[in-house]
N, C-alpha and C. Protein backbone atom coordinates (compact mmCIF):
# COMPACT_ATOMS: atom_id res chain seq x y z
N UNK A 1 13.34 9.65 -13.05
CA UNK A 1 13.41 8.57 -12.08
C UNK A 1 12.01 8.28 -11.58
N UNK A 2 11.63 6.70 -11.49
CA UNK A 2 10.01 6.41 -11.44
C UNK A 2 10.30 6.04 -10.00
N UNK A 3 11.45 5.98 -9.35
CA UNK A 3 11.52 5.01 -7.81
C UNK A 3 12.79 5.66 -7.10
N UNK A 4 13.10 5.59 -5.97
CA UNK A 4 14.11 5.66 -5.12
C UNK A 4 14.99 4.31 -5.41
N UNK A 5 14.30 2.95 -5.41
CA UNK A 5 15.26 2.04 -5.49
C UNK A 5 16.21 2.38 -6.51
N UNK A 6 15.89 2.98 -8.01
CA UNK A 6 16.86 3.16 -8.63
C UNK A 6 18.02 4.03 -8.40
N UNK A 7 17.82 5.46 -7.26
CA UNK A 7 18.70 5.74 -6.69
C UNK A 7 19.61 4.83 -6.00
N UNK A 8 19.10 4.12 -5.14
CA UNK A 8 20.06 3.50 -4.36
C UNK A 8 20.83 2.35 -5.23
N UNK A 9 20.09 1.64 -6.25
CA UNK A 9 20.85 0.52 -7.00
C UNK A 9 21.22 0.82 -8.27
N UNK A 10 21.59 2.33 -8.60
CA UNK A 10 22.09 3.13 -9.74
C UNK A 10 23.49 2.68 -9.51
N UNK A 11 24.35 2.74 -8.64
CA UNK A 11 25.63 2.59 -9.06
C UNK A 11 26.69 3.67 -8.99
N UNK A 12 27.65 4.03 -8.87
CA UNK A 12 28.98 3.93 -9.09
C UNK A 12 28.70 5.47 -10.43
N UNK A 13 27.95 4.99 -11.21
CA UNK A 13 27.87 5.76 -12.73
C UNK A 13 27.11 6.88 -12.32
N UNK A 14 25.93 6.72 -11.37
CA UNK A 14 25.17 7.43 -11.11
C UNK A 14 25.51 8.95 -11.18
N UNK A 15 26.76 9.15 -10.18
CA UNK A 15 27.53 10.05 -10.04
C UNK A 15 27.60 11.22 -11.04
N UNK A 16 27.70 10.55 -12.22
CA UNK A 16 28.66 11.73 -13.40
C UNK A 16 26.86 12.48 -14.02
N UNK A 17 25.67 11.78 -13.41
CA UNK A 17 24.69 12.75 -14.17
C UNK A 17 23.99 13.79 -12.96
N UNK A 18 24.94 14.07 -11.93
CA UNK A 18 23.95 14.78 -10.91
C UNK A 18 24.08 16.08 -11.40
N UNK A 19 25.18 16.70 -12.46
CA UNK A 19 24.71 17.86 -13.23
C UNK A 19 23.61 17.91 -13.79
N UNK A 20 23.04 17.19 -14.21
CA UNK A 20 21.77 17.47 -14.68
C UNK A 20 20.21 17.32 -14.43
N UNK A 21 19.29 17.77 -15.09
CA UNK A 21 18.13 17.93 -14.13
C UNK A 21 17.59 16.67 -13.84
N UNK A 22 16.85 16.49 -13.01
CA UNK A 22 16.11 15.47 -12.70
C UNK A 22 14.68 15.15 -12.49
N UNK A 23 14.08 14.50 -13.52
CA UNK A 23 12.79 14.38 -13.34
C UNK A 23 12.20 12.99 -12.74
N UNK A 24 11.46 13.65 -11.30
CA UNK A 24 11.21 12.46 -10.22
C UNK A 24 9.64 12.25 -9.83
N UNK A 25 9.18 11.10 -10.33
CA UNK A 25 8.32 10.90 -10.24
C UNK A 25 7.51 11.23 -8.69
N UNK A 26 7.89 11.63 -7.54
CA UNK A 26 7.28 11.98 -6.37
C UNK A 26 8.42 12.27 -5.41
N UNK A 27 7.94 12.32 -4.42
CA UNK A 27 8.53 13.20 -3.26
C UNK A 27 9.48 12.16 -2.79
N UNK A 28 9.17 11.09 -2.50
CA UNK A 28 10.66 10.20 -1.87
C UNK A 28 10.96 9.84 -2.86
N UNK A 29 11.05 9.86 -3.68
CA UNK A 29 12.21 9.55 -5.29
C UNK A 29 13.11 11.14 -5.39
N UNK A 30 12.59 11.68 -5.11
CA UNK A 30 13.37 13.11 -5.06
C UNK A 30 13.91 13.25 -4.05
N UNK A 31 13.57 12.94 -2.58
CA UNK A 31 14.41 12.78 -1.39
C UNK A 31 15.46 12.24 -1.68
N UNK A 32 15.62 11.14 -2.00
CA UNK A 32 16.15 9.98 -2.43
C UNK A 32 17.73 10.87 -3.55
N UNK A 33 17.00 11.29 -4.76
CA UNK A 33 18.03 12.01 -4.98
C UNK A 33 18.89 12.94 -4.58
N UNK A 34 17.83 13.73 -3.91
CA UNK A 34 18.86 15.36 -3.24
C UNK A 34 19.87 14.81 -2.40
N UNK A 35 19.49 13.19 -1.40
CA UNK A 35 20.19 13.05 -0.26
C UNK A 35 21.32 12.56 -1.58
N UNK A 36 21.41 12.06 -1.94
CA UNK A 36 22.68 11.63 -3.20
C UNK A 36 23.69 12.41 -4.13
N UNK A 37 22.84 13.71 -3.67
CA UNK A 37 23.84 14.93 -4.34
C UNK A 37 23.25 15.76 -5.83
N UNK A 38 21.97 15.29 -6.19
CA UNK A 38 21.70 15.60 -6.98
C UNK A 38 20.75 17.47 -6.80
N UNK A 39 20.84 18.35 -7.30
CA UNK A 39 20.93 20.07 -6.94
C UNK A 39 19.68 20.04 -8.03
N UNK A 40 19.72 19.49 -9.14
CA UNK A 40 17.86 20.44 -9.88
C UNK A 40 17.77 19.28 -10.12
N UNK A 41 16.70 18.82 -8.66
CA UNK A 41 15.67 17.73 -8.89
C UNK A 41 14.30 18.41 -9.00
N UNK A 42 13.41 17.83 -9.80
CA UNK A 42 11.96 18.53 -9.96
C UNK A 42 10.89 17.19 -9.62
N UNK A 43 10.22 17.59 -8.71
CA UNK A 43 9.29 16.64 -8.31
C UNK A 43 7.50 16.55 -8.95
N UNK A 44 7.46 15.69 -9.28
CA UNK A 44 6.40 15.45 -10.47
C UNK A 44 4.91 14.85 -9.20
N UNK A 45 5.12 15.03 -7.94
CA UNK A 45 3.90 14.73 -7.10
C UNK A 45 3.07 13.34 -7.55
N UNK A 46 4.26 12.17 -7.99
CA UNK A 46 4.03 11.07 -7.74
C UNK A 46 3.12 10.31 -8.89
N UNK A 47 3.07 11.42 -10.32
CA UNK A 47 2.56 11.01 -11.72
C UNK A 47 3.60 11.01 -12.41
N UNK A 48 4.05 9.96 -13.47
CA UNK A 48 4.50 9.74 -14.54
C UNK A 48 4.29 10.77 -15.41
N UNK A 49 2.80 10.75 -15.58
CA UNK A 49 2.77 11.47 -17.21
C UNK A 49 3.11 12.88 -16.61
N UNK A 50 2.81 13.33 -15.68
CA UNK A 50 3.44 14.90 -15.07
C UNK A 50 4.67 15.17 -14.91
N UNK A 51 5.75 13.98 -14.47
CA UNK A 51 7.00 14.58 -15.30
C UNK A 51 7.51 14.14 -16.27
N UNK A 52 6.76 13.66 -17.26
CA UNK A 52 7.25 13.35 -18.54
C UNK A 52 6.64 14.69 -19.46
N UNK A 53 5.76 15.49 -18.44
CA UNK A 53 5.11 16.71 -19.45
C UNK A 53 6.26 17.80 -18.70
N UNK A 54 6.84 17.28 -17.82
CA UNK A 54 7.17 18.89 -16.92
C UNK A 54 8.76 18.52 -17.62
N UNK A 55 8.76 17.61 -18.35
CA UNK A 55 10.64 17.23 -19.04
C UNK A 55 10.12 18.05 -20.69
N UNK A 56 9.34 17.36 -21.05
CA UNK A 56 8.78 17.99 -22.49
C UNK A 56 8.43 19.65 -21.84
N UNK A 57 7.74 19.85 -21.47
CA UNK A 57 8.06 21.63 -21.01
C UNK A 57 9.42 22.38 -20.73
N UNK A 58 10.14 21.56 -20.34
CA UNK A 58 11.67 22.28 -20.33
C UNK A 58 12.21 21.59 -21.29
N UNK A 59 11.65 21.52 -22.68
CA UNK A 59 12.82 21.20 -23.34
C UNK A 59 13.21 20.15 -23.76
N UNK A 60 13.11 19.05 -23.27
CA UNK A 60 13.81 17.88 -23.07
C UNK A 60 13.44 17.01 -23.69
N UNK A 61 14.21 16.03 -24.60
CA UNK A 61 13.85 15.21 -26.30
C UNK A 61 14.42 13.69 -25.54
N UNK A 62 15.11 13.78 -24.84
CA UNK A 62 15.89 12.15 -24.68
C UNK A 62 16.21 12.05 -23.19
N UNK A 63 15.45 11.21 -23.00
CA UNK A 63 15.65 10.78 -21.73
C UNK A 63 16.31 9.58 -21.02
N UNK A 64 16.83 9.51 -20.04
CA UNK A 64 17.68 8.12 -19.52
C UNK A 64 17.15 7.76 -18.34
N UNK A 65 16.10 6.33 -18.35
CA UNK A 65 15.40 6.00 -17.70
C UNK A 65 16.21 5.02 -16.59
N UNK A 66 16.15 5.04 -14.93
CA UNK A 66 17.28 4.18 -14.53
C UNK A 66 16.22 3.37 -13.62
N UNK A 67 15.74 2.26 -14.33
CA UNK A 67 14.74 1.79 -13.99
C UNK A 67 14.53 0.17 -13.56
N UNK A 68 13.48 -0.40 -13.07
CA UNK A 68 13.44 -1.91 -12.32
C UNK A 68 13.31 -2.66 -13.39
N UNK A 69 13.33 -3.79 -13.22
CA UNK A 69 13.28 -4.79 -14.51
C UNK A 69 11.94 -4.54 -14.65
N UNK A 70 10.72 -4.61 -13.67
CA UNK A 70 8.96 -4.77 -14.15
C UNK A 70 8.87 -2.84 -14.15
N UNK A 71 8.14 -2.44 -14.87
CA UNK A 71 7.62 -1.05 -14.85
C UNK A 71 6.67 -1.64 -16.09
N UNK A 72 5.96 -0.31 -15.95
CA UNK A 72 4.84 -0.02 -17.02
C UNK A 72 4.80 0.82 -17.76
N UNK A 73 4.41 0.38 -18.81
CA UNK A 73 4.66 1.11 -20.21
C UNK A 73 3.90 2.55 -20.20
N UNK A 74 4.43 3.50 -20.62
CA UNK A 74 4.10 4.70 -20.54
C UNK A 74 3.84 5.55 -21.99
N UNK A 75 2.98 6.09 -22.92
CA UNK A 75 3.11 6.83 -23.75
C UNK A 75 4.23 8.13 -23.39
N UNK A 76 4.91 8.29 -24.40
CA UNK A 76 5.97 9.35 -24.52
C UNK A 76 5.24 10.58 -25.50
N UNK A 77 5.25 11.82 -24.65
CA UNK A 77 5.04 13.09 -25.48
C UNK A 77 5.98 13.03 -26.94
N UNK A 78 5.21 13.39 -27.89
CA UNK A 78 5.80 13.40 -29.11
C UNK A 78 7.03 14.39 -29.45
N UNK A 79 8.16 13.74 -30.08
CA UNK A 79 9.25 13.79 -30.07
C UNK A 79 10.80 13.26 -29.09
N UNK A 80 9.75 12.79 -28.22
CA UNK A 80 11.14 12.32 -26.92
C UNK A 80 11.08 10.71 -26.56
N UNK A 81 12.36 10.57 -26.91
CA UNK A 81 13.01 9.40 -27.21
C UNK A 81 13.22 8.92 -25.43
N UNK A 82 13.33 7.82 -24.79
CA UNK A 82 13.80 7.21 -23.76
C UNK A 82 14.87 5.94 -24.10
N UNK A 83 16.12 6.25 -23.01
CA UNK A 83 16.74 5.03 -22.65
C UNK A 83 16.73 4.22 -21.84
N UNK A 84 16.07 3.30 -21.34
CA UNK A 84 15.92 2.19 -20.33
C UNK A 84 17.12 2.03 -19.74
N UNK A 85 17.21 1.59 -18.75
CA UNK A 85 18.61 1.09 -18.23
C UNK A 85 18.12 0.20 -16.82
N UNK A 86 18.08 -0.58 -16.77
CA UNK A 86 17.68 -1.61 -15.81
C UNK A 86 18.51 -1.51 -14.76
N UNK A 87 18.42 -1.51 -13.53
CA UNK A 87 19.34 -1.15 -12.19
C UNK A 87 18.81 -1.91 -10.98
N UNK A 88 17.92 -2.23 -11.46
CA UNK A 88 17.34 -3.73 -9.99
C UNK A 88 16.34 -4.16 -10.57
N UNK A 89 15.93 -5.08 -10.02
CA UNK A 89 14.77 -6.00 -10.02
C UNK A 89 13.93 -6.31 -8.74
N UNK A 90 12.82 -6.72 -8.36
CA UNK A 90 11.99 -6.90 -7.26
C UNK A 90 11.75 -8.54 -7.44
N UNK A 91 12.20 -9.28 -6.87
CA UNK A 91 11.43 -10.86 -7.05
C UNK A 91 9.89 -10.80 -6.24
N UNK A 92 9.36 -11.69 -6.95
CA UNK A 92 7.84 -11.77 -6.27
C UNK A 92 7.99 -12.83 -5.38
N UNK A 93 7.27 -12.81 -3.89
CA UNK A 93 7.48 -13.50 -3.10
C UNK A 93 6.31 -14.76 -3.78
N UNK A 94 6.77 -15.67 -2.94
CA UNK A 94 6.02 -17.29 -3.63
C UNK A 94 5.07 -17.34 -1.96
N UNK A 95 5.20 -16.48 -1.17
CA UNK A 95 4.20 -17.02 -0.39
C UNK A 95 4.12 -15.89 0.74
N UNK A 96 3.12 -15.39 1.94
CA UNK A 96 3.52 -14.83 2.84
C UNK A 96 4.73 -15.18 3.61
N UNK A 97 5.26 -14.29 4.38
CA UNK A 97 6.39 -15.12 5.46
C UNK A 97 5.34 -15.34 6.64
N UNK A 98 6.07 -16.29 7.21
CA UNK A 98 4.94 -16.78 8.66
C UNK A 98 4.65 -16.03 9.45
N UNK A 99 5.66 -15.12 9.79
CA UNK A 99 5.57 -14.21 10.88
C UNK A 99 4.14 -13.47 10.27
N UNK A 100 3.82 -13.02 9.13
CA UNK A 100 2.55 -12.05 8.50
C UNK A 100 1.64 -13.40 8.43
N UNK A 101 1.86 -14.28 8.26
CA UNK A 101 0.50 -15.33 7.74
C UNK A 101 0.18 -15.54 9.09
N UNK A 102 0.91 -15.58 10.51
CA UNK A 102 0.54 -15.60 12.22
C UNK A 102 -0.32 -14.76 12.10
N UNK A 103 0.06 -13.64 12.15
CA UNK A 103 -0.25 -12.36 12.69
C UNK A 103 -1.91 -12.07 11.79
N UNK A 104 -2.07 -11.77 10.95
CA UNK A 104 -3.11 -12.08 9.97
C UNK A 104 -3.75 -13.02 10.52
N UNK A 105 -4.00 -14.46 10.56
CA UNK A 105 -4.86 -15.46 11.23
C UNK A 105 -4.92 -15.26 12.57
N UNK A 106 -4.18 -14.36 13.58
CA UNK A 106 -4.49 -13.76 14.75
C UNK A 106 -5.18 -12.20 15.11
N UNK A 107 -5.44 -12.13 13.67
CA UNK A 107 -6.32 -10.28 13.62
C UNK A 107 -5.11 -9.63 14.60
N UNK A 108 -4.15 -9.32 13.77
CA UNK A 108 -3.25 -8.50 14.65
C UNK A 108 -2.69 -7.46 13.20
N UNK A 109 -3.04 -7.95 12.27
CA UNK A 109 -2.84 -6.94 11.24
C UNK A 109 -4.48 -6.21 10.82
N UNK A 110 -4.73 -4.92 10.75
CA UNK A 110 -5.93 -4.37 10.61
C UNK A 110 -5.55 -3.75 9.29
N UNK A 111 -4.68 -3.28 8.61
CA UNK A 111 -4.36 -2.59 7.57
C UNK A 111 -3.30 -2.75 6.62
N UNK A 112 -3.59 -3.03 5.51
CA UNK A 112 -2.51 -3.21 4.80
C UNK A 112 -2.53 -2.37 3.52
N UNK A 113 -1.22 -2.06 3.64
CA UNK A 113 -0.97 -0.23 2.25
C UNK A 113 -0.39 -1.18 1.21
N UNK A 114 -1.01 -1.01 -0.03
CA UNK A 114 -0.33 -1.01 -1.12
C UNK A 114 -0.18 -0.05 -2.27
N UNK A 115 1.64 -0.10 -2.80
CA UNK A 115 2.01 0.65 -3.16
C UNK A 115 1.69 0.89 -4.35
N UNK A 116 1.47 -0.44 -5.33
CA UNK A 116 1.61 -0.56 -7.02
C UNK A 116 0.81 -1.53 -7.43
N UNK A 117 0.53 -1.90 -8.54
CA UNK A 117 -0.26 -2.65 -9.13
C UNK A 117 0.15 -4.08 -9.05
N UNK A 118 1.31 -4.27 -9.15
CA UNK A 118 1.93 -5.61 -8.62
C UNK A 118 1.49 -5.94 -7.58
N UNK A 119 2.24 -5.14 -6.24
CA UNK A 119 1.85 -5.70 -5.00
C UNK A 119 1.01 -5.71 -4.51
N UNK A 120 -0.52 -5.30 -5.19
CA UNK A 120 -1.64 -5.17 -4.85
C UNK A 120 -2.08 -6.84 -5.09
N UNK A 121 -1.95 -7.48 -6.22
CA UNK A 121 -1.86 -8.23 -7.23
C UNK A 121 -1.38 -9.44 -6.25
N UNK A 122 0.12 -9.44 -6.41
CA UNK A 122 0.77 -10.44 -5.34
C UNK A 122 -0.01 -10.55 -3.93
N UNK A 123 -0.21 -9.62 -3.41
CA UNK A 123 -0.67 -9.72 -2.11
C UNK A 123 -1.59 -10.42 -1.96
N UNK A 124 -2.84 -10.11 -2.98
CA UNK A 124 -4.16 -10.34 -3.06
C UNK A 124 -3.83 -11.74 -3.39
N UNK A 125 -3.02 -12.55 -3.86
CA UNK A 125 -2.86 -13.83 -4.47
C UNK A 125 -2.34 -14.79 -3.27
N UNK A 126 -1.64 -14.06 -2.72
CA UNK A 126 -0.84 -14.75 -1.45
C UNK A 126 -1.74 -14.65 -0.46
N UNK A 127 -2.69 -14.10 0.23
CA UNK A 127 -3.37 -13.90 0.91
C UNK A 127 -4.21 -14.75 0.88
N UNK A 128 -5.09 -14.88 -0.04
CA UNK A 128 -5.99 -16.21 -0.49
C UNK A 128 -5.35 -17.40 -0.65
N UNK A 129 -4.17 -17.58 -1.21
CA UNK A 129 -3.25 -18.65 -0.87
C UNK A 129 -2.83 -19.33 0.53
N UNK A 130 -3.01 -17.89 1.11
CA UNK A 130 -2.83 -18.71 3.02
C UNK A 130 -4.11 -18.21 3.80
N UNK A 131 -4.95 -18.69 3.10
CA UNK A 131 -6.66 -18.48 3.85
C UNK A 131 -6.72 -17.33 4.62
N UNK A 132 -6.55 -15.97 4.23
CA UNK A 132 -6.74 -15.06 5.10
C UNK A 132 -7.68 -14.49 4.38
N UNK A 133 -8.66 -14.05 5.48
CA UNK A 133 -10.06 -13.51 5.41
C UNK A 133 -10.07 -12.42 4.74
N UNK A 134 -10.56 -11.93 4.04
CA UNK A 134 -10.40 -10.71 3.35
C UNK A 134 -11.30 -9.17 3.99
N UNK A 135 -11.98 -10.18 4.59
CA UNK A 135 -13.20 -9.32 5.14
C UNK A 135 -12.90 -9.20 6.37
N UNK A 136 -11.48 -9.26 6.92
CA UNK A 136 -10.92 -8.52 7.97
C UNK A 136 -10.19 -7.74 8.03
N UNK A 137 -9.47 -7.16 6.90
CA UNK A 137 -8.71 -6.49 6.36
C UNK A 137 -9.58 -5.21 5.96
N UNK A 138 -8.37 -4.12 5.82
CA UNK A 138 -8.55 -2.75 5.68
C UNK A 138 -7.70 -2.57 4.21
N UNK A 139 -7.91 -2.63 3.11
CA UNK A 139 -6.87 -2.09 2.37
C UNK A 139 -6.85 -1.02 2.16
N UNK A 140 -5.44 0.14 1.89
CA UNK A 140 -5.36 1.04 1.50
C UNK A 140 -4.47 1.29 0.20
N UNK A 141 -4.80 1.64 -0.48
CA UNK A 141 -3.82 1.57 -2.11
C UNK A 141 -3.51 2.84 -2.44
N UNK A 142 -2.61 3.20 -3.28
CA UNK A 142 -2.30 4.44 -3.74
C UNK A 142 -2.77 5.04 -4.65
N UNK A 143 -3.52 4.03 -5.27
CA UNK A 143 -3.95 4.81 -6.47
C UNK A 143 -5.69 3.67 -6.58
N UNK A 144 -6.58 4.50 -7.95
CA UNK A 144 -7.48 3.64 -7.80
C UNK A 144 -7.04 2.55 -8.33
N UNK A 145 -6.42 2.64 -9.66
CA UNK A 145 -5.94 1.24 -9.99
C UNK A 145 -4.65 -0.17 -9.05
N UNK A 146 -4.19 0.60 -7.96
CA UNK A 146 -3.86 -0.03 -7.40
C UNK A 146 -5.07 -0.96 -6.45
N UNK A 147 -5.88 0.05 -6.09
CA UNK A 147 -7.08 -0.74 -5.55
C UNK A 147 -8.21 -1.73 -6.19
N UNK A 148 -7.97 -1.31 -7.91
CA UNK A 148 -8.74 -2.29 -8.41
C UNK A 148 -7.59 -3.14 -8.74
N UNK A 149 -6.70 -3.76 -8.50
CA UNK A 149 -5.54 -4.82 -8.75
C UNK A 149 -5.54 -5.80 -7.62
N UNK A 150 -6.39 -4.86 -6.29
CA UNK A 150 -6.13 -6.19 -5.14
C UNK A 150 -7.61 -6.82 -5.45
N UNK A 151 -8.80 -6.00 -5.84
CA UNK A 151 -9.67 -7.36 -5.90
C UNK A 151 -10.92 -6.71 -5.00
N UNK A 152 -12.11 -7.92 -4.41
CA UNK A 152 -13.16 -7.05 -3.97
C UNK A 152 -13.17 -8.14 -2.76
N UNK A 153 -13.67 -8.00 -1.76
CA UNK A 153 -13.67 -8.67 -0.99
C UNK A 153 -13.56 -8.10 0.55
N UNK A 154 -12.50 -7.03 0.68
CA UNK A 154 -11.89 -6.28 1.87
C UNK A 154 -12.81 -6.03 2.48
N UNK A 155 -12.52 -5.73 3.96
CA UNK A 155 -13.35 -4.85 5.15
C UNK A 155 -13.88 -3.46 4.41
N UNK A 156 -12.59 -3.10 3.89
CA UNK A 156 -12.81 -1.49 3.66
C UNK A 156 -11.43 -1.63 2.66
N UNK A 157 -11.73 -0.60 1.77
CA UNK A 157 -10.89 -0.17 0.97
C UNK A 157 -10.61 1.51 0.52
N UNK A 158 -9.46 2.29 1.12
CA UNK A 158 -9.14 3.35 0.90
C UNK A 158 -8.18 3.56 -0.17
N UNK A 159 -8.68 5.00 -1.12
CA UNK A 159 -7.67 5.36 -1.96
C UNK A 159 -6.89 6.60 -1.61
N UNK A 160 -5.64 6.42 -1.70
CA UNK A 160 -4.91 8.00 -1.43
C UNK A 160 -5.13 9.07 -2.49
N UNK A 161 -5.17 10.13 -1.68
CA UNK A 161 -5.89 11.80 -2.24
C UNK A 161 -5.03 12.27 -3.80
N UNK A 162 -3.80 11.86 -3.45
CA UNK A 162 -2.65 11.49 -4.32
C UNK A 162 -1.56 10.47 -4.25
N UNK A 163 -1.21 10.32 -5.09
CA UNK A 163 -0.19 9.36 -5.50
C UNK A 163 0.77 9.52 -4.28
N UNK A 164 1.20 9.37 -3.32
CA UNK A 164 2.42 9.50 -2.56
C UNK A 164 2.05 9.07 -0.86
N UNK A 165 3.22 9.13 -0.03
CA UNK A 165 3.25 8.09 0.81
C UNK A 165 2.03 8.86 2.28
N UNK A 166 2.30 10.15 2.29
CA UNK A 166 1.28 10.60 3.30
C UNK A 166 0.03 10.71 2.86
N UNK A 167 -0.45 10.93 1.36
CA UNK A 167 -1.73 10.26 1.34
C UNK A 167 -2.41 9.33 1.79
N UNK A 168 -1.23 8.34 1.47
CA UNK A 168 -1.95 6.95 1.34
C UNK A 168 -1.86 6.73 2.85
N UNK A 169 -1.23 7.04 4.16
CA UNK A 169 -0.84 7.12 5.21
C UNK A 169 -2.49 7.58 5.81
N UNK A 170 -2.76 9.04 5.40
CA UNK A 170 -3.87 9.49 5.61
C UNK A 170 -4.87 8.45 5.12
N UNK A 171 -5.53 8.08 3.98
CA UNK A 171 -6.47 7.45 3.48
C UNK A 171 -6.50 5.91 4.15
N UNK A 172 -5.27 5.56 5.20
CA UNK A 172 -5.56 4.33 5.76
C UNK A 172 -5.65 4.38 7.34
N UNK A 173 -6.21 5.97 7.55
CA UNK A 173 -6.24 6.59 9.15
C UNK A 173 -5.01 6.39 9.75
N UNK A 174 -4.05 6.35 9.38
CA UNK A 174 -2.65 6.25 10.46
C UNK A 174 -2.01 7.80 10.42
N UNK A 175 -1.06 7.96 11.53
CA UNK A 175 -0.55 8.80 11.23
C UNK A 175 1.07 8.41 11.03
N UNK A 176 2.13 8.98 10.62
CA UNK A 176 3.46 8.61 10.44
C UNK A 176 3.81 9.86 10.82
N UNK A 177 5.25 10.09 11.80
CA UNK A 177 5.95 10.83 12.30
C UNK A 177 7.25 10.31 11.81
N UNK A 178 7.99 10.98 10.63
CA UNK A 178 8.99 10.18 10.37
C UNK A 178 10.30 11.04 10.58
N UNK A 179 9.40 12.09 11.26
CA UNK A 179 10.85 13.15 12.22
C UNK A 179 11.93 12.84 12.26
């Protein structure tokens, strides 16, 4: 599992594979499962190719991917086959909503986290689309390539230490208490 959304928009079917192990691309994709009932989830700390090596280390030839319509193509360790299975989709927004394009032209947003290469992408497109300064902004991205997807321009640009959500939390000075 590359996302939590596919937990939640798995379905009905989901059910009949919580016997078996689970390889989760990071820590809230694995939350995500355990709260769903799933008992040997293994958390891959928010890399792909780390649990596609930690599935090929235990063993494992065929995999059943329960995944968004957009993902990115991944080399597969030799010998292991994947099944796609599409379980949601993300539409790309066509514009900011007003309430963020206000708030932004009123310097009331100082930071903005992005998660993926898309929404780094989208953002960066929509943003310049509704004249917002770039050079008032703080971005923080999760990865470097998420940060080279929004572009150059920013106040400041932070990368998280790792792939996952309190990095990137840390690397954009906030703190989150999600007690």
């Amino acid at each position: 599992m590359t996302s939590a959304n596919a937990v939640r928009h798995g379905g009905e079917g989901l059910l009949a594979y919580r016997s078996l192990p689970v390889f989760a691309v990071g820590p809230a994709t694995a939350a995500a499962l355990r709260a769903a009932g799933f008992g040997d989830v293994r958390d891959s700390g928010g890399d792909v190719a780390a649990a596609l090596s930690a599935a090929h280390g235990a063993g494992v030839s065929a995999l059943l991917h329960l995944a968004g319509a957009d993902r990115t193509r991944t080399r597969l360790p030799a010998g292991m086959t994947v099944e796609v299975c599409t379980v949601y989709a993300a539409r790309r927004a066509r514009a900011l909503p007003d309430a963020a394009r206000t708030a932004l032209a009123a310097g009331k947003i100082d930071v903005v986290l992005l998660y993926s290469v898309r929404s780094a992408q989208v953002f960066a497109a929509l943003a310049e689309r509704a004249g917002v300064a770039r050079g008032a902004l703080h971005v923080a991205a999760l990865s470097a390539k998420v940060a080279a997807a929004a572009g150059h321009g920013w106040r400041q640009v932070s990368i998280a230490a790792t792939p996952n959500e309190a990095a990137l939390f840390a690397a954009a000075g906030l703190v989150c208490d999600k007690g």
